[in-house]
N, C-alpha and C. Protein backbone atom coordinates (compact mmCIF):
# COMPACT_ATOMS: atom_id res chain seq x y z
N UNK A 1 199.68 153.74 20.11
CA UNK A 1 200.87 152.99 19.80
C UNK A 1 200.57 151.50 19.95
N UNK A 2 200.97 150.90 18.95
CA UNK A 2 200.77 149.06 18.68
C UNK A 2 201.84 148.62 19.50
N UNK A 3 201.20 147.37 20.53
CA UNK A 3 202.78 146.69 20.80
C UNK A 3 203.18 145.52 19.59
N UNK A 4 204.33 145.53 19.36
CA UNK A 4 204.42 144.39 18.63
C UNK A 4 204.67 142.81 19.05
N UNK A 5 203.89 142.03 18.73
CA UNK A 5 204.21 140.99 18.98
C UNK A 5 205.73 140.21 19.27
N UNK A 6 206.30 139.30 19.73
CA UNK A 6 207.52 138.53 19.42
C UNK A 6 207.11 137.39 18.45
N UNK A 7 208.54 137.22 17.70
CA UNK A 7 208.24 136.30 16.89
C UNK A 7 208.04 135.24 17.57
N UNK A 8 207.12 134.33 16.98
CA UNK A 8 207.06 132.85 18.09
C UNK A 8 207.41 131.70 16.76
N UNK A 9 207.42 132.50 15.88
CA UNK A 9 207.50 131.48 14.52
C UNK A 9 208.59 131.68 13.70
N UNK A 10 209.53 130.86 13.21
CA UNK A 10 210.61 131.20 12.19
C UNK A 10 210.26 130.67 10.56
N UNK A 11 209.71 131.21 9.58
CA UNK A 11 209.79 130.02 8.34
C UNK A 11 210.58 130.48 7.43
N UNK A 12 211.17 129.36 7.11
CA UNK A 12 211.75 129.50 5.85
C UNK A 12 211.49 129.75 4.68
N UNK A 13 210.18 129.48 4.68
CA UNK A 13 208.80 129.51 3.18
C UNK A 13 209.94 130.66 2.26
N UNK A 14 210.55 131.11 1.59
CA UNK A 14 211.01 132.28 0.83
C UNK A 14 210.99 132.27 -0.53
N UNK A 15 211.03 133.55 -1.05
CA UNK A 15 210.60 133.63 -2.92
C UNK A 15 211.70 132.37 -3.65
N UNK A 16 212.61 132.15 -2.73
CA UNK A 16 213.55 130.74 -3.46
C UNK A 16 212.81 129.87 -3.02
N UNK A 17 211.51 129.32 -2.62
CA UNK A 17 210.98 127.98 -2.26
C UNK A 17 210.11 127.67 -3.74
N UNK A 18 210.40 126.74 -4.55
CA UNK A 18 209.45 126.74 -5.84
C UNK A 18 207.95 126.51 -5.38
N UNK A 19 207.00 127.21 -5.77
CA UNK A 19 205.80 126.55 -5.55
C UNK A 19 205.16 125.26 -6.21
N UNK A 20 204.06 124.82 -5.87
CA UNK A 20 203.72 123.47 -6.62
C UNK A 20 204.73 122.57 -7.12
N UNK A 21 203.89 121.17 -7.23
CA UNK A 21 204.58 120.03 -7.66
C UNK A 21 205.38 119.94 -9.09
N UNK A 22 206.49 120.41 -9.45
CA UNK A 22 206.97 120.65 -10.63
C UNK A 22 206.96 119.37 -11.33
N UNK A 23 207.11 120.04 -12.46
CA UNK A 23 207.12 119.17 -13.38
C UNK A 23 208.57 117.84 -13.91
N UNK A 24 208.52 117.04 -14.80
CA UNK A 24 209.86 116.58 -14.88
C UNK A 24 210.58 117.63 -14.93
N UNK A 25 212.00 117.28 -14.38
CA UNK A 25 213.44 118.44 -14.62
C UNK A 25 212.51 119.87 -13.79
N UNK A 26 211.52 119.87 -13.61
CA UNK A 26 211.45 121.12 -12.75
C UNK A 26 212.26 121.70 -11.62
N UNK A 27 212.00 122.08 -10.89
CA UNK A 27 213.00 122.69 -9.46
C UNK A 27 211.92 122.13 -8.32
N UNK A 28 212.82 122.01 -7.59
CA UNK A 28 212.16 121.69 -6.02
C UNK A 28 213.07 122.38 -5.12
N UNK A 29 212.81 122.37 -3.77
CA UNK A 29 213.34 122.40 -2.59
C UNK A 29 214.63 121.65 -2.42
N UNK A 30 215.53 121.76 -1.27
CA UNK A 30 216.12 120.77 -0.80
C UNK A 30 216.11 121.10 0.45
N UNK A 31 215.40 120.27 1.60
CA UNK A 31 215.01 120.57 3.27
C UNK A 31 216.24 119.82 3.94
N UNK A 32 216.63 120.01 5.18
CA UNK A 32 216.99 119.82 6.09
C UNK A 32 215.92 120.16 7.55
N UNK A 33 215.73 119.12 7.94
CA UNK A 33 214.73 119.56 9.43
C UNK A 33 215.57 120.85 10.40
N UNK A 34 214.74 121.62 10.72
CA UNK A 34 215.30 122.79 11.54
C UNK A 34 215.21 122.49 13.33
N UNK A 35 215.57 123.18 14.05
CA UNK A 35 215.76 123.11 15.26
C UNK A 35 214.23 122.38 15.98
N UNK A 36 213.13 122.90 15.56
CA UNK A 36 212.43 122.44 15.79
C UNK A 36 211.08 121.38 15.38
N UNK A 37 211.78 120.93 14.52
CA UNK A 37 211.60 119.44 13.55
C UNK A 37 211.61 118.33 15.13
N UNK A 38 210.32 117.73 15.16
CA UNK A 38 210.29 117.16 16.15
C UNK A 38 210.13 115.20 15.53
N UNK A 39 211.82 114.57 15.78
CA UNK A 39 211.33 113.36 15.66
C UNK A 39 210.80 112.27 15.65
N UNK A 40 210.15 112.66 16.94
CA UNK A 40 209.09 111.71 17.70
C UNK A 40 208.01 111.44 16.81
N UNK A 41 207.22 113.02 16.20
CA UNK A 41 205.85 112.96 15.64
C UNK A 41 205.74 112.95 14.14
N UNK A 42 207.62 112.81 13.44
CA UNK A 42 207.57 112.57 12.13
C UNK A 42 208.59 112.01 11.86
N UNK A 43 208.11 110.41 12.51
CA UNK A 43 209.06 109.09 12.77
C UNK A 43 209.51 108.54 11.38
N UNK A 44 208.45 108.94 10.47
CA UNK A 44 208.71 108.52 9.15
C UNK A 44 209.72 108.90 8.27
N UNK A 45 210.21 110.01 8.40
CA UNK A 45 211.19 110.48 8.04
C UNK A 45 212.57 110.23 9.01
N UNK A 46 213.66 109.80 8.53
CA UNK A 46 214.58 109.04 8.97
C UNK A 46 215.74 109.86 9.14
N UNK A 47 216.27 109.49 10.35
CA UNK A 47 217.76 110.50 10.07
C UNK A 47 218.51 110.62 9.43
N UNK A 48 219.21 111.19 8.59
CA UNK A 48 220.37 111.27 7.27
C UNK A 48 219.38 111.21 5.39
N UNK A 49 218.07 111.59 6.19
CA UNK A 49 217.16 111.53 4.68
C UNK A 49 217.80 112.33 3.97
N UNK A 50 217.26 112.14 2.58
CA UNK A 50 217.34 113.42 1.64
C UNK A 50 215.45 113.65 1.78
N UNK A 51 215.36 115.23 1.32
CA UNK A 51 213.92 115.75 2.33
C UNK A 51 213.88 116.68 0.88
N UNK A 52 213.01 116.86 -0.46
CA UNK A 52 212.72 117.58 -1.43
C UNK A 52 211.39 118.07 -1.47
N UNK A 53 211.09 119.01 -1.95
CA UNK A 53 209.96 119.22 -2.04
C UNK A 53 209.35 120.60 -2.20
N UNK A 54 207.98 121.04 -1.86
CA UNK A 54 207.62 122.61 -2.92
C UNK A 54 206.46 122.96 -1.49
N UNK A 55 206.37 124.21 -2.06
CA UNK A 55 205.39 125.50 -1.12
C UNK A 55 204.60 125.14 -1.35
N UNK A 56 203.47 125.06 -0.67
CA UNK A 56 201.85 125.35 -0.95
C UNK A 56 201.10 126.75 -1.03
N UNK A 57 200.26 127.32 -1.27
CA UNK A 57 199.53 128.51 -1.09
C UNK A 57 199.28 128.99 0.09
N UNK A 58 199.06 127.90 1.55
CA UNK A 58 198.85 128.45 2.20
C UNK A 58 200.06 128.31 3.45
N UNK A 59 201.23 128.79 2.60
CA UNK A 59 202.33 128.44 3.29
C UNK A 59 203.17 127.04 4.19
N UNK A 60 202.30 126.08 3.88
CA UNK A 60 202.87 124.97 4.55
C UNK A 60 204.22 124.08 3.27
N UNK A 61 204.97 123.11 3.42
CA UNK A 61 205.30 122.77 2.76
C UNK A 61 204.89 121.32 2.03
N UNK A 62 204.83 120.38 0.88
CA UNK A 62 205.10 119.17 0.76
C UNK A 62 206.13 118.83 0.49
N UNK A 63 206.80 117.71 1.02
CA UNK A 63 208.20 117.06 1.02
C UNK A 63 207.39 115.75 0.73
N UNK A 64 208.78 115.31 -0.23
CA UNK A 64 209.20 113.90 -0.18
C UNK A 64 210.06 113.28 0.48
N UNK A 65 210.63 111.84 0.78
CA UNK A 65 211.78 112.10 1.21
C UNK A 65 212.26 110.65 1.34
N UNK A 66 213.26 110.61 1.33
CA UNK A 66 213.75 108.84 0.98
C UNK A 66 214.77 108.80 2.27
N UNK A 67 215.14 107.74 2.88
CA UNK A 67 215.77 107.67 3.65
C UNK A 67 216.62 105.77 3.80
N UNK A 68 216.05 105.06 3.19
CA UNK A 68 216.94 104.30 2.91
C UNK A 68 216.48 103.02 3.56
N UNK A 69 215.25 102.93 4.20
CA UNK A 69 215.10 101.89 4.83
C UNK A 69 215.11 100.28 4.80
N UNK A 70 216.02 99.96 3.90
CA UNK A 70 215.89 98.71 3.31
C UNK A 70 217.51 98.99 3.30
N UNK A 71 218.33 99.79 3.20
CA UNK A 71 219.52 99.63 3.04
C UNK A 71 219.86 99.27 1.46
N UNK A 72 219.60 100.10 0.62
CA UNK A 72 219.84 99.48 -0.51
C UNK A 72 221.44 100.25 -0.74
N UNK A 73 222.18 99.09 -1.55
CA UNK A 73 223.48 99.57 -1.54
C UNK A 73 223.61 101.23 -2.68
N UNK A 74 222.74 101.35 -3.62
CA UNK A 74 222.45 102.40 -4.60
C UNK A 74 221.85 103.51 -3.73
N UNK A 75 221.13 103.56 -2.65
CA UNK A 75 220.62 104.34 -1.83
C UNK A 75 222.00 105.32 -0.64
N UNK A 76 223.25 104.88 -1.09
CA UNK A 76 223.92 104.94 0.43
C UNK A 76 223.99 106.23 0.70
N UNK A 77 224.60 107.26 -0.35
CA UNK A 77 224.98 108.36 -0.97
C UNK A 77 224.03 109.15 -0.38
N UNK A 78 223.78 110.60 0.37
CA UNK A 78 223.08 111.60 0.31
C UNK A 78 222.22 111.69 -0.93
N UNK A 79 222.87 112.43 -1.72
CA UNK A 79 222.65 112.51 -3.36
C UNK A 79 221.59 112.04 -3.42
N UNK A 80 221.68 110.35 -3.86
CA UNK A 80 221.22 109.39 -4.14
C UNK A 80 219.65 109.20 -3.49
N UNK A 81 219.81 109.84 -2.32
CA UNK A 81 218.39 109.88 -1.99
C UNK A 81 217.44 110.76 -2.10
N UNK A 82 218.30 111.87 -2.17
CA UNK A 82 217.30 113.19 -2.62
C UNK A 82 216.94 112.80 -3.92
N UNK A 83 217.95 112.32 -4.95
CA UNK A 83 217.25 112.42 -6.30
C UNK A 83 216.51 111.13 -6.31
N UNK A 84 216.53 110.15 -5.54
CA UNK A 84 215.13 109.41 -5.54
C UNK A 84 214.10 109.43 -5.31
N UNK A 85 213.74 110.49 -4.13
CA UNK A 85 213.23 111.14 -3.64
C UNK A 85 212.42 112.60 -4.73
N UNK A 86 213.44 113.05 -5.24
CA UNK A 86 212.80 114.47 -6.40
C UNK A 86 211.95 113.25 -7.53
N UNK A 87 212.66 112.10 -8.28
CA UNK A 87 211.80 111.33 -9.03
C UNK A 87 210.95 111.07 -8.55
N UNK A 88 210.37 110.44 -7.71
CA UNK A 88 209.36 110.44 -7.43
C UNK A 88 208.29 111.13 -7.24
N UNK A 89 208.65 112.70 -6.62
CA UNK A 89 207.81 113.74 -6.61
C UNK A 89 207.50 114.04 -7.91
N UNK A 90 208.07 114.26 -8.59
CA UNK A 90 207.95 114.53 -10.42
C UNK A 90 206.96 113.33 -10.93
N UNK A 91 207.05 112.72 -10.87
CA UNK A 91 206.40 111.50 -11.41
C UNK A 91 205.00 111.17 -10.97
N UNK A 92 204.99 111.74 -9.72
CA UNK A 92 203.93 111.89 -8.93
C UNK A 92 203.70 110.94 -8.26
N UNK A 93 204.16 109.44 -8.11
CA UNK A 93 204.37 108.42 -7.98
C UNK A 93 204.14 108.16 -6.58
N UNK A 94 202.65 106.93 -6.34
CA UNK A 94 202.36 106.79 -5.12
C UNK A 94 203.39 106.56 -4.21
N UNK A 95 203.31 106.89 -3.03
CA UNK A 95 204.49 106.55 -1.63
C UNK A 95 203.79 107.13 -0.22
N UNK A 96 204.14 106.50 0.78
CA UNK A 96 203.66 106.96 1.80
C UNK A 96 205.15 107.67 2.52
N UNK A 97 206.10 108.11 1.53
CA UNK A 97 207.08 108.80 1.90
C UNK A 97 207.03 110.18 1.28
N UNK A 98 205.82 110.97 1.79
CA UNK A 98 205.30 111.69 1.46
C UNK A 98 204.80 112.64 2.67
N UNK A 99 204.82 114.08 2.92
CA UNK A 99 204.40 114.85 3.99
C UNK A 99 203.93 116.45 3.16
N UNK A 100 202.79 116.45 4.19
CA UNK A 100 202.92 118.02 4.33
C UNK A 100 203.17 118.63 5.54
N UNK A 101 203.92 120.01 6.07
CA UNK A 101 204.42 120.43 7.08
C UNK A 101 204.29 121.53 7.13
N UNK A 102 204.56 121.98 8.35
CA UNK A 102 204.81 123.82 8.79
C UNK A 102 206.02 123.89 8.03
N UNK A 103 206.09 124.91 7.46
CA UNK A 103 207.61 125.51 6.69
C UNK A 103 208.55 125.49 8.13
N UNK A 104 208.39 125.82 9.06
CA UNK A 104 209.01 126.31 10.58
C UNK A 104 209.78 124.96 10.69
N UNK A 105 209.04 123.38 10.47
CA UNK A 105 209.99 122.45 10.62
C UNK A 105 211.24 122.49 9.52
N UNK A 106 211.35 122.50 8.18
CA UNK A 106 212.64 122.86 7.74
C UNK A 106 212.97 123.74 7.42
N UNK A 107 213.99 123.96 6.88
CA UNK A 107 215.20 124.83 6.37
C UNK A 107 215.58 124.07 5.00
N UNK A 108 215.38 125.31 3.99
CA UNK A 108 215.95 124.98 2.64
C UNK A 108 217.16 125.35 2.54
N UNK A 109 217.89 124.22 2.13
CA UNK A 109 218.98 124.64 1.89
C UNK A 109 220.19 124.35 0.41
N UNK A 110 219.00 124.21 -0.34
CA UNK A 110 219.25 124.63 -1.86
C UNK A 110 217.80 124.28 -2.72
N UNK A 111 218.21 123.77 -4.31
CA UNK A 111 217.55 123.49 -5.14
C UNK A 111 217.56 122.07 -5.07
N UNK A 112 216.92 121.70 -6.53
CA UNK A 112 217.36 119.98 -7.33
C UNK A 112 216.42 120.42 -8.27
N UNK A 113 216.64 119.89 -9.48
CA UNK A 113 215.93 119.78 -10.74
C UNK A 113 216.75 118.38 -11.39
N UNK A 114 216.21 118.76 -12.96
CA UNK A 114 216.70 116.93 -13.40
C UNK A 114 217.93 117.55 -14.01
N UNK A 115 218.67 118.73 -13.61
CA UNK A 115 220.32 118.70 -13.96
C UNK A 115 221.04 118.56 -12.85
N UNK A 116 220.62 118.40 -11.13
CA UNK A 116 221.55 118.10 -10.36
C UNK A 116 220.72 118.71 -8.68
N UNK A 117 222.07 119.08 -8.70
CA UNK A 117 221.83 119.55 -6.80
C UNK A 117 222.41 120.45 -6.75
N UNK A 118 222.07 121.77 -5.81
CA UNK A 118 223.01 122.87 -5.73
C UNK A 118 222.76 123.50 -4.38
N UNK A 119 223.41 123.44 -3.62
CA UNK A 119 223.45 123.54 -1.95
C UNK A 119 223.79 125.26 -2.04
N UNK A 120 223.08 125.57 -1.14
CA UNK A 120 223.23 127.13 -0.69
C UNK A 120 223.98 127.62 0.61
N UNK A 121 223.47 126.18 1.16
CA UNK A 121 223.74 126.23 2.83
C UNK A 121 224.38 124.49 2.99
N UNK A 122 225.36 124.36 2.45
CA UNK A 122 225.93 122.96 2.53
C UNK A 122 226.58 121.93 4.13
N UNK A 123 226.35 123.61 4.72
CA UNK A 123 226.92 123.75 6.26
C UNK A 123 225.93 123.03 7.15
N UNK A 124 224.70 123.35 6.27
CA UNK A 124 223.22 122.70 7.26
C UNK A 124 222.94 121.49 6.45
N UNK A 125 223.33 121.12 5.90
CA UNK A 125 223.00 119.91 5.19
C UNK A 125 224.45 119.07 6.41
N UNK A 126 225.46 119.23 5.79
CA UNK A 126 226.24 118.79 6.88
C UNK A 126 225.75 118.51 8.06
N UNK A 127 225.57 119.68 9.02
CA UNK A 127 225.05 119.48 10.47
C UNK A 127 224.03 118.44 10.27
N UNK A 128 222.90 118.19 9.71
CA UNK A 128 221.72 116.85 9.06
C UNK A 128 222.20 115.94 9.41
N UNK A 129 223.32 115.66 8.67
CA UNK A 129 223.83 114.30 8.61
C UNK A 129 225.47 113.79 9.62
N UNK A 130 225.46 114.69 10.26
CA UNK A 130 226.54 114.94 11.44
C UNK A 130 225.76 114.25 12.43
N UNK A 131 224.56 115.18 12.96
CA UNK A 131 223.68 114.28 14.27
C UNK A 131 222.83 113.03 13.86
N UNK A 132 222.68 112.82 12.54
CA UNK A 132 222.19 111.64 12.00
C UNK A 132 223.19 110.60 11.91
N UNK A 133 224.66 110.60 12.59
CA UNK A 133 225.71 109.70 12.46
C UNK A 133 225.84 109.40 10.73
N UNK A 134 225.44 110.05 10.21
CA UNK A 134 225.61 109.68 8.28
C UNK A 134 226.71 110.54 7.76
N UNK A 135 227.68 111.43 8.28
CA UNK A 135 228.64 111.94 7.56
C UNK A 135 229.08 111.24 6.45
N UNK A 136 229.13 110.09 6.44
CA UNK A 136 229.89 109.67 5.28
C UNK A 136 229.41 109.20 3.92
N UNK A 137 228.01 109.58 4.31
CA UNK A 137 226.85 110.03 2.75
C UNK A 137 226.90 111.15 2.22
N UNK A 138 227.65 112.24 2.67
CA UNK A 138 227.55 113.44 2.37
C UNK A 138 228.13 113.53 0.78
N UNK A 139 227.50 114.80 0.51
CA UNK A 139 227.94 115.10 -0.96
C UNK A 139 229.68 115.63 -1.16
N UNK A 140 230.26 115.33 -2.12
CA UNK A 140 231.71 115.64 -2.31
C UNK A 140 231.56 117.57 -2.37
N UNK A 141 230.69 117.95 -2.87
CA UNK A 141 230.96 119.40 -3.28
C UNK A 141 229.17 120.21 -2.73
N UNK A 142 229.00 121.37 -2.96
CA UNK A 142 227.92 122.17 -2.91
C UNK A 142 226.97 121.73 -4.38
N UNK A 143 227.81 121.35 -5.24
CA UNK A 143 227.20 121.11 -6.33
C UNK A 143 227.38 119.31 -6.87
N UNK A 144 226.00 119.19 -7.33
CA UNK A 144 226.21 117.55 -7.65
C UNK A 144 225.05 117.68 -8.85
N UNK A 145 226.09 117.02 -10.28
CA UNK A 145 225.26 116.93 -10.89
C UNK A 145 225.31 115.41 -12.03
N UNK A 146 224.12 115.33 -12.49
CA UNK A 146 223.83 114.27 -12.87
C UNK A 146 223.37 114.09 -14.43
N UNK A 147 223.52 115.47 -15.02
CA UNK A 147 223.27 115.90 -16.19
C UNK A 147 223.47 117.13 -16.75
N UNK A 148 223.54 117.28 -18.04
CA UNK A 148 224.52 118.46 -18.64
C UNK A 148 223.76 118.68 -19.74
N UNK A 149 223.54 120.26 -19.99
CA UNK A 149 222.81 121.00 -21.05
C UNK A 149 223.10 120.30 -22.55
């Protein structure tokens, strides 16, 4: 008889995580840092970010992620930063706002492509930007879009 291990690991990695760097209008991720997203050692990423990004092969993730550091008045919006954040990944476009990670640090909690945003878990996107004092960047709905078939 096998003992079984305990889990010591949670990931989110799942068949909804797109793999690779998509293309324009492709699909990506949409992350929220999870319980054990440690801010100390990924200072670069800012509280109330928008956090996009795709699977790797060997299960880790790459994120992009914009967070606003200049305060630009076009930046204020949630939204607004994820999809600055997804352009850029698409584009491929140098930035040092750029990571790869353990899947274990976030939690997906929808899509983005170049027709919008679509929250799965809008509850954890909330909580994000609740302890990030940013509630009032939050998106109006589960769905935000920015273009039409």
């Amino acid at each position: 008889m096998s003992q079984e291990k305990p889990i010591a690991e949670v990931s989110t990695y799942s068949k909804d995580t797109p793999i690779g760097r998509p293309d324009t209008d492709g699909r990506a991720g949409v992350f929220v840092p999870s319980d054990t997203f440690d801010t100390g050692a990924n200072a670069a990423i800012r509280m109330g970010a928008g956090i996009v990004g795709f699977g790797n092969p060997d299960g880790t993730l790459t994120v992009y992620f914009e967070g606003n550091r200049f305060d630009e008045s076009s930046l204020h919006k949630w939204e607004n930063k994820a999809r600055k954040a997804y352009d850029r990944m698409v584009m491929g476009a140098p930035t040092v706002s750029k990571a790869k990670l353990s899947a274990s640090m976030l939690e997906q909690v929808g899509i983005i492509d170049g027709m919008g945003i679509h929250l799965k878990q809008p509850e954890r996107l909330q909580h994000w930007l609740e302890r990030s004092n940013a509630l009032d960047t939050a998106p109006a709905g589960p769905i935000t879009l920015w273009k039409s078939r």
